[in-house]
Protein backbone atom coordinates (compact mmCIF):
# COMPACT_ATOMS: atom_id res chain seq x y z
CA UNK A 1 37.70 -10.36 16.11
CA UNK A 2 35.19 -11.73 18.67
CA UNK A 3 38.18 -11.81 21.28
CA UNK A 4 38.90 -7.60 20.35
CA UNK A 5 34.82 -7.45 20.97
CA UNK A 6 35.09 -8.65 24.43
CA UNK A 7 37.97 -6.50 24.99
CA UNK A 8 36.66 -3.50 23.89
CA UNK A 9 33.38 -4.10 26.19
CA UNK A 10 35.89 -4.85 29.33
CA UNK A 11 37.76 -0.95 28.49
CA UNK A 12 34.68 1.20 28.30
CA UNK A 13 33.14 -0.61 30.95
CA UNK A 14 36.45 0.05 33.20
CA UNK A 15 36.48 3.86 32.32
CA UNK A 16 33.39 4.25 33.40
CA UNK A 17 33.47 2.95 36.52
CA UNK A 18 36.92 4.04 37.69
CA UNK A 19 37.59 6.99 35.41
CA UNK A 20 33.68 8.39 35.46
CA UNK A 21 32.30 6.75 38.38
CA UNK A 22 29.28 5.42 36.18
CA UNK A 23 27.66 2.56 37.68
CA UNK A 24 24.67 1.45 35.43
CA UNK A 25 25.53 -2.00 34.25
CA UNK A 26 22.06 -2.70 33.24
CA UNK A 27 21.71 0.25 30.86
CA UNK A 28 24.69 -0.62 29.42
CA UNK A 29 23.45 -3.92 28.32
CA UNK A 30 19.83 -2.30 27.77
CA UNK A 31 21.46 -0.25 25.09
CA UNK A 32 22.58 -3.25 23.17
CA UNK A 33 19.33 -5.33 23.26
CA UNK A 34 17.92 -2.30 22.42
CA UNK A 35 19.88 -2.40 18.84
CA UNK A 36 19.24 -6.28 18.65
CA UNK A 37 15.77 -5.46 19.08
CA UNK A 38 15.81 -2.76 15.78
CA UNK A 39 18.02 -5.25 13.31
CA UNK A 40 17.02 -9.03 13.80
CA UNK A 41 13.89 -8.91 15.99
CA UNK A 42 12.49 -6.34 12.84
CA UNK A 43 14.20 -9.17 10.28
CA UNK A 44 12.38 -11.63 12.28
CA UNK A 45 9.17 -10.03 12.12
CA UNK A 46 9.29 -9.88 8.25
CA UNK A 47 10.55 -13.62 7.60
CA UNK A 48 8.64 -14.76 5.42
CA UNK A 49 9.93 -18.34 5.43
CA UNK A 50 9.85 -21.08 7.85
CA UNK A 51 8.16 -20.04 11.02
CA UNK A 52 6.37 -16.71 11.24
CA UNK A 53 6.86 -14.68 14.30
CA UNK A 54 3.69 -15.08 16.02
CA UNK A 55 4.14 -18.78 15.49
CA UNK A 56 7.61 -18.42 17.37
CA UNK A 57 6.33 -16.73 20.04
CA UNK A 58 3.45 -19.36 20.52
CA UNK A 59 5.54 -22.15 20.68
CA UNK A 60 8.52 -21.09 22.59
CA UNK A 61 8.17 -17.99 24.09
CA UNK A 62 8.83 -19.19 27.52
CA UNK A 63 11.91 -21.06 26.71
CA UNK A 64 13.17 -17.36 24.96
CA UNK A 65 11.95 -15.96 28.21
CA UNK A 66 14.52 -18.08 30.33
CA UNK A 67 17.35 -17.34 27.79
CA UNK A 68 16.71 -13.72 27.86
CA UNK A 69 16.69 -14.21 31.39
CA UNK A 70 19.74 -15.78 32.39
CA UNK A 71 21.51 -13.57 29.04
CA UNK A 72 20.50 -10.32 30.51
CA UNK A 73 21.76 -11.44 34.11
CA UNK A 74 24.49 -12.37 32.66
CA UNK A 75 25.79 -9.16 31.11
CA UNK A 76 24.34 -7.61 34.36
CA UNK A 77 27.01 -9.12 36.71
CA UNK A 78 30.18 -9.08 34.54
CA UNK A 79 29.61 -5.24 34.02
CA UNK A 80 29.07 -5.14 37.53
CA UNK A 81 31.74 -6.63 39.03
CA UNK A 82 33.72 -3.76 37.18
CA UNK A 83 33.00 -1.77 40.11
CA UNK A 84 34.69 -4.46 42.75
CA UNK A 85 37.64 -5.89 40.50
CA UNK A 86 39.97 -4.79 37.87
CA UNK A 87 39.87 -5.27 34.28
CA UNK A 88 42.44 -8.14 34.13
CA UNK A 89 40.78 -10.17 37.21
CA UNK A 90 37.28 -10.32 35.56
CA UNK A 91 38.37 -11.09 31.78
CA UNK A 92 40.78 -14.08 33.82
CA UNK A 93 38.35 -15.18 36.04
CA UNK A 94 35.74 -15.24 33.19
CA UNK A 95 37.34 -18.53 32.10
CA UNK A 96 35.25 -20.20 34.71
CA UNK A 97 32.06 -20.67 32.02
CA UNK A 98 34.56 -23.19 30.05
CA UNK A 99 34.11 -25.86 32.73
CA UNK A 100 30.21 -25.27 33.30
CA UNK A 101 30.09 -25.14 29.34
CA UNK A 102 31.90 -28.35 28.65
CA UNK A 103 29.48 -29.89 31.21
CA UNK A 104 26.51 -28.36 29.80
CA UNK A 105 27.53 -29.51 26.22
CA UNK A 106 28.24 -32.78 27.72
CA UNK A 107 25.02 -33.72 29.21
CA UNK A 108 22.41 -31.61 26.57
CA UNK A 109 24.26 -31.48 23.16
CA UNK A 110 25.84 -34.66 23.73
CA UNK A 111 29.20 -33.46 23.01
CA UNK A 112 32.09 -35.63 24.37
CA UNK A 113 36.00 -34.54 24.74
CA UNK A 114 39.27 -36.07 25.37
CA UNK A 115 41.49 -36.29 28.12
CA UNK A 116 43.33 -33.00 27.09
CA UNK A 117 40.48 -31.20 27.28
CA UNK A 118 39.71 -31.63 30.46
CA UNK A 119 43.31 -30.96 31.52
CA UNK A 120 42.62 -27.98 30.07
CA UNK A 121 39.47 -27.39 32.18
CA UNK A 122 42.19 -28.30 35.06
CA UNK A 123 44.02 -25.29 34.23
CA UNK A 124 41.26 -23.02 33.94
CA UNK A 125 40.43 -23.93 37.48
CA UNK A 126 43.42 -23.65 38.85
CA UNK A 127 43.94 -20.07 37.14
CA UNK A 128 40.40 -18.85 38.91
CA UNK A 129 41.79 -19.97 41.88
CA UNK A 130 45.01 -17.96 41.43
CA UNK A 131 43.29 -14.60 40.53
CA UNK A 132 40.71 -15.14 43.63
CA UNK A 133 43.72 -15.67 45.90
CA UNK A 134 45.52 -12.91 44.06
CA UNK A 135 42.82 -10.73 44.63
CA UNK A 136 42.51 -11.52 48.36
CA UNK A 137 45.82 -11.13 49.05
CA UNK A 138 45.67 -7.41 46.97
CA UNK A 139 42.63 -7.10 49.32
CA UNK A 140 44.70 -7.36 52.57
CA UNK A 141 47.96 -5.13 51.20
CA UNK A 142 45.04 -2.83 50.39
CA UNK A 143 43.53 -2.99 53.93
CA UNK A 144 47.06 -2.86 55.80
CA UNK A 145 48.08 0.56 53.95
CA UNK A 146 44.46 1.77 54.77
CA UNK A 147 45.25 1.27 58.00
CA UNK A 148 48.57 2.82 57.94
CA UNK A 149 46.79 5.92 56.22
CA UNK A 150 44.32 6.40 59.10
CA UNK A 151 46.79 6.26 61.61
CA UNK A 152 49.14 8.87 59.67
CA UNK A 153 46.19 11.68 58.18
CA UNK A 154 44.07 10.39 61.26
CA UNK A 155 40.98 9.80 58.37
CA UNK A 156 37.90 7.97 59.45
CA UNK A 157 37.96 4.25 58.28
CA UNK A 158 34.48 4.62 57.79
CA UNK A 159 34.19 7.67 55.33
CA UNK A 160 33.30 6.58 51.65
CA UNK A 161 35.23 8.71 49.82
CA UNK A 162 38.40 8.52 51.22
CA UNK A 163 40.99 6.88 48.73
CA UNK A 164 42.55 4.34 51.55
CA UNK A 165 39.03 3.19 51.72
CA UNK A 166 39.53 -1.12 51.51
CA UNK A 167 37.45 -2.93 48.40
CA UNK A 168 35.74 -5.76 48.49
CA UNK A 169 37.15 -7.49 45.17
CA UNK A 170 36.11 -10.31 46.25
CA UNK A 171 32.42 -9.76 45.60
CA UNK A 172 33.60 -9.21 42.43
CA UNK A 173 35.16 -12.07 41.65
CA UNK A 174 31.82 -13.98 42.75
CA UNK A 175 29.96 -11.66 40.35
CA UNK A 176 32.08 -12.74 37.45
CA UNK A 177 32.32 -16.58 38.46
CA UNK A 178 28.45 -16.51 38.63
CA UNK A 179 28.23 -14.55 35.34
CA UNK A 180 30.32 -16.73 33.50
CA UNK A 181 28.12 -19.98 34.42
CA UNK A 182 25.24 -17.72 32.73
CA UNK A 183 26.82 -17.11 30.08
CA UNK A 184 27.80 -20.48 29.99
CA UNK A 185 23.57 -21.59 29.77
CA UNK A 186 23.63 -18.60 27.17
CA UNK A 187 25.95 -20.60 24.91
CA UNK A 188 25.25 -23.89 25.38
CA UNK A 189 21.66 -22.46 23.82
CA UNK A 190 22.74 -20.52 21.61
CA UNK A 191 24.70 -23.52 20.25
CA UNK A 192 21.89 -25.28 19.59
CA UNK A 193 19.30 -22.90 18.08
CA UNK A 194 21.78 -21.66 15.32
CA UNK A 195 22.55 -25.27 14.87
CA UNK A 196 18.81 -26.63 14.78
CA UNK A 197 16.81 -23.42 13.85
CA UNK A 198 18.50 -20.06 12.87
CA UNK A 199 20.96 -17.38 13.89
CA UNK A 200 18.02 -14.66 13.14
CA UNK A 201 15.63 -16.46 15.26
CA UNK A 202 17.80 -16.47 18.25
CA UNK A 203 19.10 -12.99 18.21
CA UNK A 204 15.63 -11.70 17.02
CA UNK A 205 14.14 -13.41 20.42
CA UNK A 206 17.32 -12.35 22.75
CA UNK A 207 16.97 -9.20 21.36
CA UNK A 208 13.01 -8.74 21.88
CA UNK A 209 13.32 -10.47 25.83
CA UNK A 210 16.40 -9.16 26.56
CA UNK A 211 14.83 -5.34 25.54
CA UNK A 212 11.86 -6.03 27.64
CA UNK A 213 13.57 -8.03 30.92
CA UNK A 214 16.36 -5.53 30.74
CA UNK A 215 14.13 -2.24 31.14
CA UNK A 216 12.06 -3.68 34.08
CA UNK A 217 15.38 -4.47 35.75
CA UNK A 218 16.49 -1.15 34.56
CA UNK A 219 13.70 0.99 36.15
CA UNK A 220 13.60 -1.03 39.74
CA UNK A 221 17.08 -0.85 39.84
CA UNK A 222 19.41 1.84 38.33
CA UNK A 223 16.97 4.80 37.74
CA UNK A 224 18.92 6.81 40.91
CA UNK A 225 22.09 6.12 39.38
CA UNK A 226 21.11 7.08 35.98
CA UNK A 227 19.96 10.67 37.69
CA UNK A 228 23.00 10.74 39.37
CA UNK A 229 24.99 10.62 35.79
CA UNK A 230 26.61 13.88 34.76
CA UNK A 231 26.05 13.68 31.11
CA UNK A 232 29.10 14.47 28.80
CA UNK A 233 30.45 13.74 24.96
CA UNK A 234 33.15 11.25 26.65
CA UNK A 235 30.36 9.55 28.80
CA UNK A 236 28.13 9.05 25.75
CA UNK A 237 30.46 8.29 23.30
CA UNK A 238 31.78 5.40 25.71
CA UNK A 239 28.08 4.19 25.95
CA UNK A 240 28.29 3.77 21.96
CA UNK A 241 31.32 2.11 22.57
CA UNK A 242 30.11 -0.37 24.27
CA UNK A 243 26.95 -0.78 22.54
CA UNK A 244 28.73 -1.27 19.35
CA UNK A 245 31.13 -3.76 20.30
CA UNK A 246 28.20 -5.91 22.46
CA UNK A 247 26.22 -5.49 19.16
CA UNK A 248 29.39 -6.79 17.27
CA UNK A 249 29.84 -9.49 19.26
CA UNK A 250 26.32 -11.10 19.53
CA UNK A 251 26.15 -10.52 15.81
CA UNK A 252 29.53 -12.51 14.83
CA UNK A 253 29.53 -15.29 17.69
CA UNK A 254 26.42 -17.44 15.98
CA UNK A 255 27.99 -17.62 12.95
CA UNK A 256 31.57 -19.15 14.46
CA UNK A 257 29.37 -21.22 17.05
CA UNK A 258 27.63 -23.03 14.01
CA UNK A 259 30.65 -23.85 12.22
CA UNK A 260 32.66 -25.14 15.12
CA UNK A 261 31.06 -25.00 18.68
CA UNK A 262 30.33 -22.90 21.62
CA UNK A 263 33.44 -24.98 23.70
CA UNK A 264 35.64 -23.43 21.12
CA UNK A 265 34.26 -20.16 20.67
CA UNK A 266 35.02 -19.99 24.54
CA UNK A 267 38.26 -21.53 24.28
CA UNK A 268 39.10 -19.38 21.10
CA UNK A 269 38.24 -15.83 22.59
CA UNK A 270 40.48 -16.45 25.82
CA UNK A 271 42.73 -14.05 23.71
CA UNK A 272 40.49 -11.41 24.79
CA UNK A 273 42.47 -11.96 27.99
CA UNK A 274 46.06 -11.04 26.54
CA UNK A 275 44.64 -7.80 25.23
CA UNK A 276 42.86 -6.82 28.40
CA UNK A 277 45.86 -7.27 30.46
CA UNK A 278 47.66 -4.84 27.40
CA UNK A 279 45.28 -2.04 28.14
CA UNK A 280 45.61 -2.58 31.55
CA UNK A 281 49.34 -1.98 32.27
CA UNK A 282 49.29 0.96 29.94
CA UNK A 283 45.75 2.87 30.31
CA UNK A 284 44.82 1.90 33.93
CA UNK A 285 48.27 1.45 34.97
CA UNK A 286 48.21 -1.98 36.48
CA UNK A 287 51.28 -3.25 38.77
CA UNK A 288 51.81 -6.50 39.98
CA UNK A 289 51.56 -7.25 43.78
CA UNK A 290 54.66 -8.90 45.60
């Protein structure tokens, strides 16, 4: 279920940059801390057990402030690099947090692994290294029949909105490798406040710093882009889309990460990967590259 979350944030975030040219990463993501913010940070205010709010806040609120942080980043690069990369590159390269996770877990939770497990971290390596190399190389073909296009139609090599224009993919592969080590520092954390203090305390604060860190980013950042938006039911209802299945998603991973662990929540949802290449081949028509 978490793995058809993931998925479902990859699609909508794919139409909307290739099929609707929408560009705002960060109010994507502000939409979901946004509904966070409503549900636990409200059930957080009105605990009445344990800690109060206020008492939260005094203790840790600068620890919350660096998970928001690095939480809200994270989303922020990973929908980003949906503008550089394809669908199937960033939900393969996002296989890179399993490494910096494992290491993570292994120096702050204490958490120690076998020799097949980091084999497996072998693999996931090697398979980033693939899809950056993959994605060079499509870089290049790309480039070559740009080339062959300017010299046929006589286009400008420099004009933005000519289709043989060559992307940079690999900027988004870097966005996605550096996302995934955030959302890595996300986990790891995440682990251990559902394990030590609650699930509502940590979605309740994610959801109140996240709100707040992603609106300031929001305003200095995307508010030309957001202008430039040409409002429509397909647009919006793709915004719900994706705010549902974030919501979804940070609402069912605490309660698998306190029953097993955030290495094999990550290990777990690499399914997501299987149905993102699905949806590729048949709704963005993806081809291989020989």
């Amino acid at each position: 279920m978490l793995s058809l979350f993931i998925c479902g944030t990859a699609v909508t975030s794919q139409y909307l940059a290739e099929q609707y040219k929408v560009n705002t990463p960060m109010l994507q993501s502000f939409t979901n801390y946004c509904l966070l913010l409503l549900v636990y940070t409200t059930m957080l205010a009105l605990r009445t057990d344990n800690e109060s709010f206020l008492q939260i806040l005094k203790r840790r609120w600068w620890k919350y402030i660096l998970l928001g942080l690095a939480d809200v980043e994270a989303n922020y690069m990973i929908v980003k690099a949906y503008q550089y990369t394809t669908l199937t590159s960033v939900q393969l390269l996002d296989c890179f947090g399993i490494p910096v996770l494992m290491a993570l877990s292994w120096f702050i939770l204490r958490a120690r692994y076998r020799l097949i497990h980091f084999i497996a971290v072998a693999v996931c390596l090697l398979g980033v290294g693939t899809m950056v190399g993959a994605d060079i190389l499509a870089g290049r073909q790309e480039g070559e029949d740009s080339r062959r296009d300017v010299e046929v139609t006589g286009c400008s090599s420099t004009c933005t909105s000519c289709p043989a224009k060559r992307s940079n993919v690999v900027i988004g592969d870097v966005l996605v490798l550096l996302g995934a080590s955030l959302y890595a520092i996300s986990n790891v954390s995440e682990e251990y406040i559902v394990k030590n203090l609650s699930r509502v305390e940590f979605l309740g604060m994610v959801g109140l710093f996240g709100t707040i860190i992603s609106a300031l980013q929001l305003a200095i950042v995307e508010y030309r882009d957001i202008a430039r938006i040409q409002w429509n039911w397909k647009i919006a209802l793709l915004f719900m889309a994706f705010a549902l299945c974030m919501f979804g998603l940070y609402s069912f991973m605490p309660v698998v990460i306190k029953v097993t662990s955030a290495t094999s929540v990550n290990l777990g949802i690499l399914t997501a990967d299987l149905y993102s290449l699905f949806f590729g081949l048949f709704l963005f028509c993806y081809k291989g590259i020989t």
